[in-house]
N, C-alpha and C. Protein backbone atom coordinates (compact mmCIF):
# COMPACT_ATOMS: atom_id res chain seq x y z
N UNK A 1 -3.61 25.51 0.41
CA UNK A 1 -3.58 24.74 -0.82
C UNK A 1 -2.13 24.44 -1.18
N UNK A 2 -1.83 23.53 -1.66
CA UNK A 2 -0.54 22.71 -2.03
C UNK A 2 0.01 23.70 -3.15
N UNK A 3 1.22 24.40 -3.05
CA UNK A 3 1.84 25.53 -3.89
C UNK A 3 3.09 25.13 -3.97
N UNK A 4 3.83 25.05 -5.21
CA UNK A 4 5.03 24.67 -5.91
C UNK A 4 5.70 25.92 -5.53
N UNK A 5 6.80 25.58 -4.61
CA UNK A 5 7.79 26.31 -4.50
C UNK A 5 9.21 26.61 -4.44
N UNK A 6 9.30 25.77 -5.49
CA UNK A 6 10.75 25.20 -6.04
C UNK A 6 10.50 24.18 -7.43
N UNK A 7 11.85 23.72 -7.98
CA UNK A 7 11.25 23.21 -9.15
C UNK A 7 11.40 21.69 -8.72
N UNK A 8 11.42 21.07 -7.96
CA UNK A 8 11.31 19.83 -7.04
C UNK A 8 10.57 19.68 -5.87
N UNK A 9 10.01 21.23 -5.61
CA UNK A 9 9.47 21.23 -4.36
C UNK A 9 7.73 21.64 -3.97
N UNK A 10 7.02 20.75 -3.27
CA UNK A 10 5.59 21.51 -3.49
C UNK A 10 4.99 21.19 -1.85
N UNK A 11 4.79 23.02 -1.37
CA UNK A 11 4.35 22.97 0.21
C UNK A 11 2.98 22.90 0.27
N UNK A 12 2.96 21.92 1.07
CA UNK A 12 1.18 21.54 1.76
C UNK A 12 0.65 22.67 2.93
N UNK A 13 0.02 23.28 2.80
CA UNK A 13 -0.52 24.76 3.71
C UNK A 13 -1.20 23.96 4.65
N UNK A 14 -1.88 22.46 4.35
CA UNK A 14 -2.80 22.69 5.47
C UNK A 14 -2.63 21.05 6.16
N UNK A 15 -1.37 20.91 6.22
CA UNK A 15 -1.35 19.76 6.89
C UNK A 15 -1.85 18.26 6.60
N UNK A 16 -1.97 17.84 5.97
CA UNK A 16 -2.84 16.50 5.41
C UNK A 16 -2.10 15.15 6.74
N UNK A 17 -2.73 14.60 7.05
CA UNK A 17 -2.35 13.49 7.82
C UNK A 17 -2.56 12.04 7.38
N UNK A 18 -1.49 11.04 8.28
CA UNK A 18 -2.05 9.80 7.52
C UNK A 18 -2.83 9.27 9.07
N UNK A 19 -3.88 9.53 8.74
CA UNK A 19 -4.97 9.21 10.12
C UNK A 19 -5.33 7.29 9.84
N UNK A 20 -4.55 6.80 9.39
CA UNK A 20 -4.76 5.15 9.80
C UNK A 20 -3.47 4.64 8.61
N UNK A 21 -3.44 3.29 8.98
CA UNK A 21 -2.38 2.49 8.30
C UNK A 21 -2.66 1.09 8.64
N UNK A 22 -1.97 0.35 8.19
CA UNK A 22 -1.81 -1.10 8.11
C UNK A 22 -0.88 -1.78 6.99
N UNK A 23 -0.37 -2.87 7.66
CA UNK A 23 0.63 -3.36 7.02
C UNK A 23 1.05 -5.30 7.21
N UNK A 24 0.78 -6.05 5.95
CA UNK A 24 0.38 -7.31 6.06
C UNK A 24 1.43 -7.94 5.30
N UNK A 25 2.18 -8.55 5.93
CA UNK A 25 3.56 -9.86 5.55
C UNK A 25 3.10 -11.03 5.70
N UNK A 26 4.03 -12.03 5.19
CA UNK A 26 3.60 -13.89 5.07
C UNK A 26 4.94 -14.11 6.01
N UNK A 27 5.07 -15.93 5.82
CA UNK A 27 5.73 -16.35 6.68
C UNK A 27 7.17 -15.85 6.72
N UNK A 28 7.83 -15.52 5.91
CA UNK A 28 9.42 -15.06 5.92
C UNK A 28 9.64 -13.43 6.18
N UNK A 29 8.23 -13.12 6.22
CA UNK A 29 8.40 -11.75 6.96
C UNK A 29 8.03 -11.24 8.47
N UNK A 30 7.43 -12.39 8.79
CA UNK A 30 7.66 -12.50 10.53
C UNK A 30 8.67 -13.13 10.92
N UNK A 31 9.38 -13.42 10.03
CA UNK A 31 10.73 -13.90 11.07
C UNK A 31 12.76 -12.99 10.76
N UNK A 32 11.68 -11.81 10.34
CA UNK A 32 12.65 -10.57 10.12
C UNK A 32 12.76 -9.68 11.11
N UNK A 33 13.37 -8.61 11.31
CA UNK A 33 13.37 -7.87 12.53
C UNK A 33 11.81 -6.95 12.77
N UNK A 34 11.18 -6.80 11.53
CA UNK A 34 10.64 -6.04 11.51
C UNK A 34 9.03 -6.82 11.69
N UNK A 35 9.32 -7.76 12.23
CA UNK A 35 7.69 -8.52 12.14
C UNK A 35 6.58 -8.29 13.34
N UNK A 36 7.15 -7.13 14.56
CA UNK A 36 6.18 -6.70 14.88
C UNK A 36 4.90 -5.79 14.94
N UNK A 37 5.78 -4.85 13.18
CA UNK A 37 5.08 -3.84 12.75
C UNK A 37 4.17 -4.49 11.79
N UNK A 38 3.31 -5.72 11.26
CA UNK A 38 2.81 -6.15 10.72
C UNK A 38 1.17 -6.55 11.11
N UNK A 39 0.48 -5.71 10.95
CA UNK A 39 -0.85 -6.07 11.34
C UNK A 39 -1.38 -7.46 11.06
N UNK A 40 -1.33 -7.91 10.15
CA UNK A 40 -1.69 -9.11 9.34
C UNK A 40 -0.15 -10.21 9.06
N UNK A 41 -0.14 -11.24 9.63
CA UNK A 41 0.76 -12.26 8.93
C UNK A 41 -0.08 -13.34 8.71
N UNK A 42 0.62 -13.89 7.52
CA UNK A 42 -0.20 -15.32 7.12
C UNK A 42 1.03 -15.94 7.01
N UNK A 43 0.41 -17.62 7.47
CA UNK A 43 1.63 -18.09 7.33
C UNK A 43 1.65 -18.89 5.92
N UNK A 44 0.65 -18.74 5.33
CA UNK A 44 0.48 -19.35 3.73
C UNK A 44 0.32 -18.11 2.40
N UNK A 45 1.66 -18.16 1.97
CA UNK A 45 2.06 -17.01 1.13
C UNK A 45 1.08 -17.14 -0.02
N UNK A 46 0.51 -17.86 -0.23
CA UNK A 46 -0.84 -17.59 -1.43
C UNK A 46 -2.00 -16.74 -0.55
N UNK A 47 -2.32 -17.09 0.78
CA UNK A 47 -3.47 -16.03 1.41
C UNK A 47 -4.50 -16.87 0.64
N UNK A 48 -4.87 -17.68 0.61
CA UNK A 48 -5.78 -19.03 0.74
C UNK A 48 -6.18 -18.80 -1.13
N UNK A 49 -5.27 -18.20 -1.92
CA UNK A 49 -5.42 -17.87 -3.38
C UNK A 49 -4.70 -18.99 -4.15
N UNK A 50 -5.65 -19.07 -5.31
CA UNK A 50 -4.81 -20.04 -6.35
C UNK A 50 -3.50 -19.66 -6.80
N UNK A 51 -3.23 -18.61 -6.98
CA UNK A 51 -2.25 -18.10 -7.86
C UNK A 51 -1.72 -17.37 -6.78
N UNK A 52 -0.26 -16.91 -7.27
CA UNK A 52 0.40 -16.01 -6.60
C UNK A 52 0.28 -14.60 -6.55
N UNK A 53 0.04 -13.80 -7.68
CA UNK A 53 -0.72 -12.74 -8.43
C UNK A 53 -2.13 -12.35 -7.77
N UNK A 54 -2.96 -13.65 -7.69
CA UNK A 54 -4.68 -13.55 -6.67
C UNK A 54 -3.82 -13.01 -5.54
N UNK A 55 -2.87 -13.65 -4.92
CA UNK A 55 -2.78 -13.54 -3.17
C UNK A 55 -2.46 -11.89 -3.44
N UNK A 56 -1.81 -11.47 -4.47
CA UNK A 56 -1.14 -9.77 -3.89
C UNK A 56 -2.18 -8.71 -3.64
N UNK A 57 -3.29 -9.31 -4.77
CA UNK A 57 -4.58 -8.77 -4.96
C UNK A 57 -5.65 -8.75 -3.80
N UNK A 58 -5.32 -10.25 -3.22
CA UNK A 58 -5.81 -10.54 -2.11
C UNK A 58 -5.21 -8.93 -0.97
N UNK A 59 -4.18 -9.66 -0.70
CA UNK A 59 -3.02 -8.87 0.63
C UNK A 59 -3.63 -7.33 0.26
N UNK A 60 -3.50 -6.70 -0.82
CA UNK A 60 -4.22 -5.11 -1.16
C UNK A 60 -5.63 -5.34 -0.79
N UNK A 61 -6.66 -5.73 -0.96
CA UNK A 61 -7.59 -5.80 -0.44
C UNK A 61 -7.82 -6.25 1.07
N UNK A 62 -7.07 -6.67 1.57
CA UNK A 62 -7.12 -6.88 2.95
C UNK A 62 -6.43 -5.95 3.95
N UNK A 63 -5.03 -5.60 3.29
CA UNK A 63 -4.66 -4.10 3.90
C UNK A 63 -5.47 -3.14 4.09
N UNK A 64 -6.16 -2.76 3.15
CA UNK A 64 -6.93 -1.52 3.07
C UNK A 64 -8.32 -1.58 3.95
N UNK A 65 -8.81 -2.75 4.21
CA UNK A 65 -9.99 -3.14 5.15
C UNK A 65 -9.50 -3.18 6.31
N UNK A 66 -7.72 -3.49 6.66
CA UNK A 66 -7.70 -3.41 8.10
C UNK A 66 -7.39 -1.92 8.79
N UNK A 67 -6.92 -0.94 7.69
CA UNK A 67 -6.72 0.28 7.58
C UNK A 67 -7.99 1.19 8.27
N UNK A 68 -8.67 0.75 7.17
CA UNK A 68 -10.00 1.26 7.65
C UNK A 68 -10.54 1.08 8.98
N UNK A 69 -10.55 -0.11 8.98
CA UNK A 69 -11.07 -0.48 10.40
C UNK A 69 -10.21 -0.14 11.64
N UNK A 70 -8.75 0.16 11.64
CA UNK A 70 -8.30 0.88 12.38
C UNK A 70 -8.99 2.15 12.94
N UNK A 71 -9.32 2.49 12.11
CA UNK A 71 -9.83 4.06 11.99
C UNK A 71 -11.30 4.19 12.16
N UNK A 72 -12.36 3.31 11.98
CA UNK A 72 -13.42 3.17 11.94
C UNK A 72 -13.96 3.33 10.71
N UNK A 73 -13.21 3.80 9.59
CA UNK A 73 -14.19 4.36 8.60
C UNK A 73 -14.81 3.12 7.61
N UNK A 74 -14.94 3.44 6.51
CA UNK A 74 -15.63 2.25 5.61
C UNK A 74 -15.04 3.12 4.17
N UNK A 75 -15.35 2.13 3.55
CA UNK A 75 -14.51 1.99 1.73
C UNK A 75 -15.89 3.52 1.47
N UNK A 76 -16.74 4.11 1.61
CA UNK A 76 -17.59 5.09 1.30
C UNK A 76 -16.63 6.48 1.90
N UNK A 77 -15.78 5.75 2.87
CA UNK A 77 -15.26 7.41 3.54
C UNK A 77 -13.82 7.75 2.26
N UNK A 78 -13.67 6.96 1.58
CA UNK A 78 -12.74 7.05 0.74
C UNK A 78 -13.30 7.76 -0.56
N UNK A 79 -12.18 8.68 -0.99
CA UNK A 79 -12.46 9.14 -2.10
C UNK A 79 -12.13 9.00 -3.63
N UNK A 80 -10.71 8.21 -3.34
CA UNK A 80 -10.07 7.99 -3.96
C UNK A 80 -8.60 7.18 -3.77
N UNK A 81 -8.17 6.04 -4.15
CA UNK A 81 -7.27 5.18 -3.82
C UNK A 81 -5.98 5.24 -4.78
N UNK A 82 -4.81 5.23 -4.63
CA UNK A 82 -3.57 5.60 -5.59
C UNK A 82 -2.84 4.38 -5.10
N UNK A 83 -2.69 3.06 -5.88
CA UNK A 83 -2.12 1.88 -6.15
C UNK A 83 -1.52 1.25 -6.41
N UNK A 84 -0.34 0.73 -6.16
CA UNK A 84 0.84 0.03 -7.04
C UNK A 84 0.95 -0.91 -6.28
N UNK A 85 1.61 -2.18 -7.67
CA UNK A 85 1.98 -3.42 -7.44
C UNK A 85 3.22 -3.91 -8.29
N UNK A 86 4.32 -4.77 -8.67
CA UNK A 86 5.15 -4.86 -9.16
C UNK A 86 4.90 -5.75 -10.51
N UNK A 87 3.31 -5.77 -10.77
CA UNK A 87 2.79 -6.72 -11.76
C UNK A 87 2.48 -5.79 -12.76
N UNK A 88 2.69 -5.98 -14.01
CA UNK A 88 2.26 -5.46 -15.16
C UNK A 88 1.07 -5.07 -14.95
N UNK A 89 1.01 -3.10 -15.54
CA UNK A 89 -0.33 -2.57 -15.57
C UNK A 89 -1.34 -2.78 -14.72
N UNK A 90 -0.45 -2.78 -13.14
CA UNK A 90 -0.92 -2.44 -11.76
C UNK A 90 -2.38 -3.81 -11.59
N UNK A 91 -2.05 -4.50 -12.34
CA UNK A 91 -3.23 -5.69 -12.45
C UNK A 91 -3.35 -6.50 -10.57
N UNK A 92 -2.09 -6.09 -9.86
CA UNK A 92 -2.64 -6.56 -8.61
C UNK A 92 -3.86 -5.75 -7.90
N UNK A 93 -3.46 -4.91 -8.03
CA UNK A 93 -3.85 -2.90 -7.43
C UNK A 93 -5.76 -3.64 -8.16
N UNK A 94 -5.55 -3.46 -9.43
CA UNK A 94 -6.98 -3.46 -10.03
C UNK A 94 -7.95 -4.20 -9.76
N UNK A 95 -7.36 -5.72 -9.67
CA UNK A 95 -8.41 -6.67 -9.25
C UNK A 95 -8.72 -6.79 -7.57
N UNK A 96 -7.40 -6.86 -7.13
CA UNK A 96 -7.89 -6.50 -5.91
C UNK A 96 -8.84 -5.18 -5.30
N UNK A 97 -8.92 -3.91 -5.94
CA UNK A 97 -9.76 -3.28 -5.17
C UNK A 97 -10.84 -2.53 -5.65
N UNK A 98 -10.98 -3.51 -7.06
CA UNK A 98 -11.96 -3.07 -7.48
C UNK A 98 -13.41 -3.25 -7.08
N UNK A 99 -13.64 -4.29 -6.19
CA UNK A 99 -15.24 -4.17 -5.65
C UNK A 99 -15.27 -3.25 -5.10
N UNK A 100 -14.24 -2.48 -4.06
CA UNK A 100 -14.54 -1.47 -3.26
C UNK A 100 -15.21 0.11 -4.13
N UNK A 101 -15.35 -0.12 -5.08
CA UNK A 101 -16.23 1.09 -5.54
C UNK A 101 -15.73 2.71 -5.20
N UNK A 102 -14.53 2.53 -5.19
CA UNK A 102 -13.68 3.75 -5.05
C UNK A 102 -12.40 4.05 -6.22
N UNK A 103 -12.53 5.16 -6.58
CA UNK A 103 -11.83 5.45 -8.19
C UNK A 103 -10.73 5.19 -7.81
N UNK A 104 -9.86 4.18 -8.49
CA UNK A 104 -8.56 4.13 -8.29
C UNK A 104 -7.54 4.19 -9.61
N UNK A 105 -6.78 5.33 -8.78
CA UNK A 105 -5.45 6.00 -9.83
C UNK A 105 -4.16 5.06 -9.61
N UNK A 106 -4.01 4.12 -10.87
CA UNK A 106 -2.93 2.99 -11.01
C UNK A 106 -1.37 3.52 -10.74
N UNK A 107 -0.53 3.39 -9.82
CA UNK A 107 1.00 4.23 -10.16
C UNK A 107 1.81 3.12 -10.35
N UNK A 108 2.61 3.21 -10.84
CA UNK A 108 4.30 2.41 -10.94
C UNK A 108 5.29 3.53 -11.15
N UNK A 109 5.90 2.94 -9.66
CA UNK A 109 7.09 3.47 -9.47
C UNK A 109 7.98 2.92 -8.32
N UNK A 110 7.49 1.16 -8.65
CA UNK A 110 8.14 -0.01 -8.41
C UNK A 110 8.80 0.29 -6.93
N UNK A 111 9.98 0.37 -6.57
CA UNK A 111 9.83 0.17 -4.91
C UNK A 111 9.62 1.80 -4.63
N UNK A 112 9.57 2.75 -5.46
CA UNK A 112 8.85 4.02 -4.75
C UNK A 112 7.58 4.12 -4.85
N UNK A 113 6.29 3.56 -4.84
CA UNK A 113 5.13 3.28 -5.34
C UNK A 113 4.29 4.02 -3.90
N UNK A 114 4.86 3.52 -2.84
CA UNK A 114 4.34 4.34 -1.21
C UNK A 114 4.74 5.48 -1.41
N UNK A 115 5.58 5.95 -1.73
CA UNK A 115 5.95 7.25 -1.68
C UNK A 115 5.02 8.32 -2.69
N UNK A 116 5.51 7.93 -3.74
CA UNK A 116 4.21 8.49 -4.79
C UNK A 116 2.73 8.59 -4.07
N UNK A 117 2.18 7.55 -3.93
CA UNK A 117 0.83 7.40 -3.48
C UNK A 117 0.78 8.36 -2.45
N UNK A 118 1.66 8.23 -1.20
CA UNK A 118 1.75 9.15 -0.34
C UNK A 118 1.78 10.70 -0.43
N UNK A 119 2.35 10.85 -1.73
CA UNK A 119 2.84 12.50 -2.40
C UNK A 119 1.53 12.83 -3.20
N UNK A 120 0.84 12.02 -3.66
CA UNK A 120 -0.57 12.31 -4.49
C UNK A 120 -1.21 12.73 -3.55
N UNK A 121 -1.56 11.48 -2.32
CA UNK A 121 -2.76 11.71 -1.63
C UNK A 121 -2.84 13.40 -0.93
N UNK A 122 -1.71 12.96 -0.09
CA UNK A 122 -1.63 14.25 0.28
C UNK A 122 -1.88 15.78 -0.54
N UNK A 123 -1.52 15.91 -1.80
CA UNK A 123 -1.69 17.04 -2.30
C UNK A 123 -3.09 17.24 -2.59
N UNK A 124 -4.01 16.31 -2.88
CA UNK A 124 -5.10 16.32 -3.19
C UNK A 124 -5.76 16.60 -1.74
N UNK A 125 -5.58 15.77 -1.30
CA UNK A 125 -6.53 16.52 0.65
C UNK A 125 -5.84 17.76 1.12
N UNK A 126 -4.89 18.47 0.35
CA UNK A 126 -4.40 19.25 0.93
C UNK A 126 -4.88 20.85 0.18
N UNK A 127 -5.58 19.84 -1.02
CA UNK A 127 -5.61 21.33 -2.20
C UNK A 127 -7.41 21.13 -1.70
N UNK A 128 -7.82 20.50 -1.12
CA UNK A 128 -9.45 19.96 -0.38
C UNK A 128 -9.82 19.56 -1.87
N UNK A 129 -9.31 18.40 -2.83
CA UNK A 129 -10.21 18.16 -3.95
C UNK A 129 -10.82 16.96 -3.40
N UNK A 130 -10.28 16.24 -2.70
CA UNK A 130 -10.87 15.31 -1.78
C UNK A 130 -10.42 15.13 -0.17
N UNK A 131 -11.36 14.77 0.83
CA UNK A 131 -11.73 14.80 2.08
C UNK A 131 -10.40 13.61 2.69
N UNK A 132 -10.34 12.67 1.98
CA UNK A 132 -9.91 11.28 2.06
C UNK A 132 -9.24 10.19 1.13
N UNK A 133 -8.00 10.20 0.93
CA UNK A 133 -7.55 9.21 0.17
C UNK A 133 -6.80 8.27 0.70
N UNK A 134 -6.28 7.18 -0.32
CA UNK A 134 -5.84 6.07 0.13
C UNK A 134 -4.41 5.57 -0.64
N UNK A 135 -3.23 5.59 -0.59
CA UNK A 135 -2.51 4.86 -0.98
C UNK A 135 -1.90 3.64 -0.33
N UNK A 136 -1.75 2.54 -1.20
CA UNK A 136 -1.75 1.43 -0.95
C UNK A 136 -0.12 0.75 -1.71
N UNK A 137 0.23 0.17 -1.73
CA UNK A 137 1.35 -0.78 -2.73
C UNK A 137 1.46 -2.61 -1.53
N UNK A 138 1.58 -3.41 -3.06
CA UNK A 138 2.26 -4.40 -2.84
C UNK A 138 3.05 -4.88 -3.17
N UNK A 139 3.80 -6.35 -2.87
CA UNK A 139 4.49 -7.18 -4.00
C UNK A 139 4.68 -8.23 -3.20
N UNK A 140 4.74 -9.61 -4.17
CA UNK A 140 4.96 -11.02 -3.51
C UNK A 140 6.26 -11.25 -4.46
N UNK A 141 6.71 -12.28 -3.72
CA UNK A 141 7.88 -12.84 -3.68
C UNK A 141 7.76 -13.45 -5.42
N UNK A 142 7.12 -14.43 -5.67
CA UNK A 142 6.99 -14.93 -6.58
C UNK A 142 6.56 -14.54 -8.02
N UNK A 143 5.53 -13.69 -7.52
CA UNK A 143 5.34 -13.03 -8.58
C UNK A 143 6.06 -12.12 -9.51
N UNK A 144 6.82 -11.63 -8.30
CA UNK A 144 8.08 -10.55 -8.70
C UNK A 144 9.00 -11.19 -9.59
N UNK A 145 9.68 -12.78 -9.13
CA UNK A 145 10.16 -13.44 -9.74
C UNK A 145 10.15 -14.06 -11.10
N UNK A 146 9.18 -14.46 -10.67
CA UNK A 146 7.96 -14.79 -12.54
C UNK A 146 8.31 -13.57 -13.43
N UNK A 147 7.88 -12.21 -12.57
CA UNK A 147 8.20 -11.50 -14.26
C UNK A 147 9.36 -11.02 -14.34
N UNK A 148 10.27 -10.83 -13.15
CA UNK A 148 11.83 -9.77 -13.40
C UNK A 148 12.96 -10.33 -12.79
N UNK A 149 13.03 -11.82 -12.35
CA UNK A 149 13.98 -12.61 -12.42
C UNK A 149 14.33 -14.17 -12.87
N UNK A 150 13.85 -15.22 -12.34
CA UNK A 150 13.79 -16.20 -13.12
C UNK A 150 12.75 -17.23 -12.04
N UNK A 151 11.64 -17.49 -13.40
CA UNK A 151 10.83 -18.27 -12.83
C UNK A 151 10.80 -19.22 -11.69
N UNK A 152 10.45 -19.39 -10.70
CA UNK A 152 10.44 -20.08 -9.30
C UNK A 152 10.14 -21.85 -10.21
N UNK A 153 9.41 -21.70 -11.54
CA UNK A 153 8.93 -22.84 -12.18
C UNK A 153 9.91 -23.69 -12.49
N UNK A 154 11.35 -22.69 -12.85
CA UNK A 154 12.28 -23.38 -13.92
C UNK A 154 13.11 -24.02 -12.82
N UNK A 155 12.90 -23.97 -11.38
CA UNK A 155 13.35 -24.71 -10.63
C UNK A 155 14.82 -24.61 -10.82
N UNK A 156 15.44 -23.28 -10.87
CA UNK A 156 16.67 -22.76 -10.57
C UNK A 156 17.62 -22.14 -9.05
N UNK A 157 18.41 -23.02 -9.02
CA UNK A 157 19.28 -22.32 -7.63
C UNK A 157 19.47 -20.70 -7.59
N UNK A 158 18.83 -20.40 -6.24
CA UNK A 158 18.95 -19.39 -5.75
C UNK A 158 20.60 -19.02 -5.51
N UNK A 159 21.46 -18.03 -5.76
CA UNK A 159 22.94 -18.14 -4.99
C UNK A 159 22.42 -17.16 -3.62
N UNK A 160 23.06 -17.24 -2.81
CA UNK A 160 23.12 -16.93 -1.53
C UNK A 160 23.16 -15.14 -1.10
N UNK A 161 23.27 -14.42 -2.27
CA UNK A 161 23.44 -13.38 -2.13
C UNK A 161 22.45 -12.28 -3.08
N UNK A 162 21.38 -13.76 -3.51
CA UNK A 162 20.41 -13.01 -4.12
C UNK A 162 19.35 -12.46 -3.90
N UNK A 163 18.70 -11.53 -4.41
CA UNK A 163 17.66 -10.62 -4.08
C UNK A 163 16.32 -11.14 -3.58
N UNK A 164 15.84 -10.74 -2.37
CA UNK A 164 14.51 -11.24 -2.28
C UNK A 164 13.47 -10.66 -1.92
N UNK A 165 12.17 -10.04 -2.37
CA UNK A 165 11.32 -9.49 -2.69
C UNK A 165 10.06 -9.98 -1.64
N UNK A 166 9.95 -8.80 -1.02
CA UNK A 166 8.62 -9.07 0.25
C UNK A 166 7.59 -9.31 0.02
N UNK A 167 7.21 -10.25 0.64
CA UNK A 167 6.13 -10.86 0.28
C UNK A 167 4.81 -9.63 1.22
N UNK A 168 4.45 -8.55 0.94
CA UNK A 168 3.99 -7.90 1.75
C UNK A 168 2.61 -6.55 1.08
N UNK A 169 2.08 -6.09 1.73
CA UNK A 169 1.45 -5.26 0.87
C UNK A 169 1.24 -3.75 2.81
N UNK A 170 1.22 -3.16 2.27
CA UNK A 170 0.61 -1.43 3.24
C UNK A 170 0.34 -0.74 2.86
N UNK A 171 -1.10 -0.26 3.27
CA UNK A 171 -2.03 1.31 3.12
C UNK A 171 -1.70 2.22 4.01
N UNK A 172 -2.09 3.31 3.43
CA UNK A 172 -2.40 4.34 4.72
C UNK A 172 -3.31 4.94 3.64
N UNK A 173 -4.21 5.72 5.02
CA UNK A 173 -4.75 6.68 5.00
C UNK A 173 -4.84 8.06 5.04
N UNK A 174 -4.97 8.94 4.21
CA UNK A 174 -4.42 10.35 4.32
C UNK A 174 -5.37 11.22 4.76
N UNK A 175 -6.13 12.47 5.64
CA UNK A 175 -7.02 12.78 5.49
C UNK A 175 -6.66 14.17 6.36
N UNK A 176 -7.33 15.45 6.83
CA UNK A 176 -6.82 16.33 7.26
C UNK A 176 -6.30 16.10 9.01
N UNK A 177 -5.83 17.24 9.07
CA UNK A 177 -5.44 16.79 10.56
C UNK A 177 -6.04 16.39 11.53
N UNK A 178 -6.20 15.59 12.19
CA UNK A 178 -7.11 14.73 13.03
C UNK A 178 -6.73 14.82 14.70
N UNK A 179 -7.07 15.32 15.67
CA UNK A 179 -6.44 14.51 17.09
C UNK A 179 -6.64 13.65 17.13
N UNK A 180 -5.37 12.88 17.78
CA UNK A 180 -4.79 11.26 18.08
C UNK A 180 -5.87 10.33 18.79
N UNK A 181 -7.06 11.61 19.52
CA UNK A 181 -7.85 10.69 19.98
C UNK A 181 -8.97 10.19 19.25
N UNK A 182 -9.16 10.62 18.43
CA UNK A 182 -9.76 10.45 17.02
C UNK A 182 -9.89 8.78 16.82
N UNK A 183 -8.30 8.66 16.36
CA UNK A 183 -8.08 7.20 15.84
C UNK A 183 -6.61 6.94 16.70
N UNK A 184 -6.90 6.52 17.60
CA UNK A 184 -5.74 6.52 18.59
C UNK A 184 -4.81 5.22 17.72
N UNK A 185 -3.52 5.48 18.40
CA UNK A 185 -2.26 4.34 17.35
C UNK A 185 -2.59 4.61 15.82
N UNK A 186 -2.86 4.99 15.46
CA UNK A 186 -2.97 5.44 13.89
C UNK A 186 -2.64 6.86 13.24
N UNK A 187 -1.73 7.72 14.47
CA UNK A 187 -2.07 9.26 13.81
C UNK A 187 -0.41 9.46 13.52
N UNK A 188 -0.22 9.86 12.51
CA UNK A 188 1.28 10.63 11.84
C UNK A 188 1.01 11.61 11.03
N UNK A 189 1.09 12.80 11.38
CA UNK A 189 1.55 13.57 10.62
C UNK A 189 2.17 13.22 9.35
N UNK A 190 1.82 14.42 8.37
CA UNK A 190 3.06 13.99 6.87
C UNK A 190 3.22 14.79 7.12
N UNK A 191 4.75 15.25 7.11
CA UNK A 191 5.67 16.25 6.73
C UNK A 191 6.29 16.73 5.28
């Protein structure tokens, strides 16, 4: 069981693993170094959504289905999902995964949002309150913009050295220790 043993520090006894993952970018993120680690690219940054906000909602709901399906399992093997998005009151996180019928715990903690999710899940499969969890985070480019820099609307010059926000969303799956042959390409240890 997960025991605090320090005042920053809390050890997992029984190993919790992230037994699947997935990870889904748009067009300016396949042409980064990192665009072969991307399960999913689209090359239309809405993800066939009206809004920019739908697509993140979208991209979280589609991460988490390819996650799964890495692994074989289904949205029933889940117990619980821990969520963040860079949109006010996790509203990407919500709409996107709410058909899946799995309780989901909203986090913000903006670009540490994987990490958190990752630090929940685990303690919880680790203390056995659940079998299986899920943390997830996204963020799009635009949306990010819209609320915490300056509207893409107001049709303002970018300068050359300004910040730009991934258009991207990734799950994993946390669940006890698994052999690799289990869910082969999907097994990491958390440490």
């Amino acid at each position: 069981m997960a025991k605090k043993t320090g005042k920053y520090t809390i050890t997992l006894e029984n190993s919790p693993s992230v037994i699947s993952f997935a990870a889904i970018g748009s067009k300016k993120e396949s042409e980064g170094p990192l665009a072969d680690y991307f399960d999913i690219v689209n090359e239309d940054s809405t993800f066939g959504e009206q809004t920019w906000e739908k697509a993140e909602s979208r991209m979280q709901k589609d991460v988490i289905n390819k996650a799964l399906a890495k692994c074989q399992l289904s949205s029933g093997d889940i117990d619980c999902i821990f969520a963040g998005d860079l949109l006010n009151q996790c509203i990407g996180s919500t709409f996107g995964l709410r058909e899946m019928g799995i309780p989901l715990f909203g986090i913000y903690s903006a670009c540490a949002s994987m990490a958190e999710g990752l630090a929940l899940a685990s303690i919880l499969v680790d203390s056995e309150t659940v079998t299986r969890a899920a943390a997830i985070t996204s963020s799009h480019f635009c949306s990010a913009e819209r609320q915490y820099r300056f509207p893409l609307e107001y049709g303002g010059q970018r300068p050359p050295t300004s910040q730009w926000t991934v258009t991207g969303s990734g799950a994993a799956i946390v669940g006890k220790q698994v052999s690799p042959t289990l869910c082969p390409g999907s097994y990491h240890r958390v440490y």
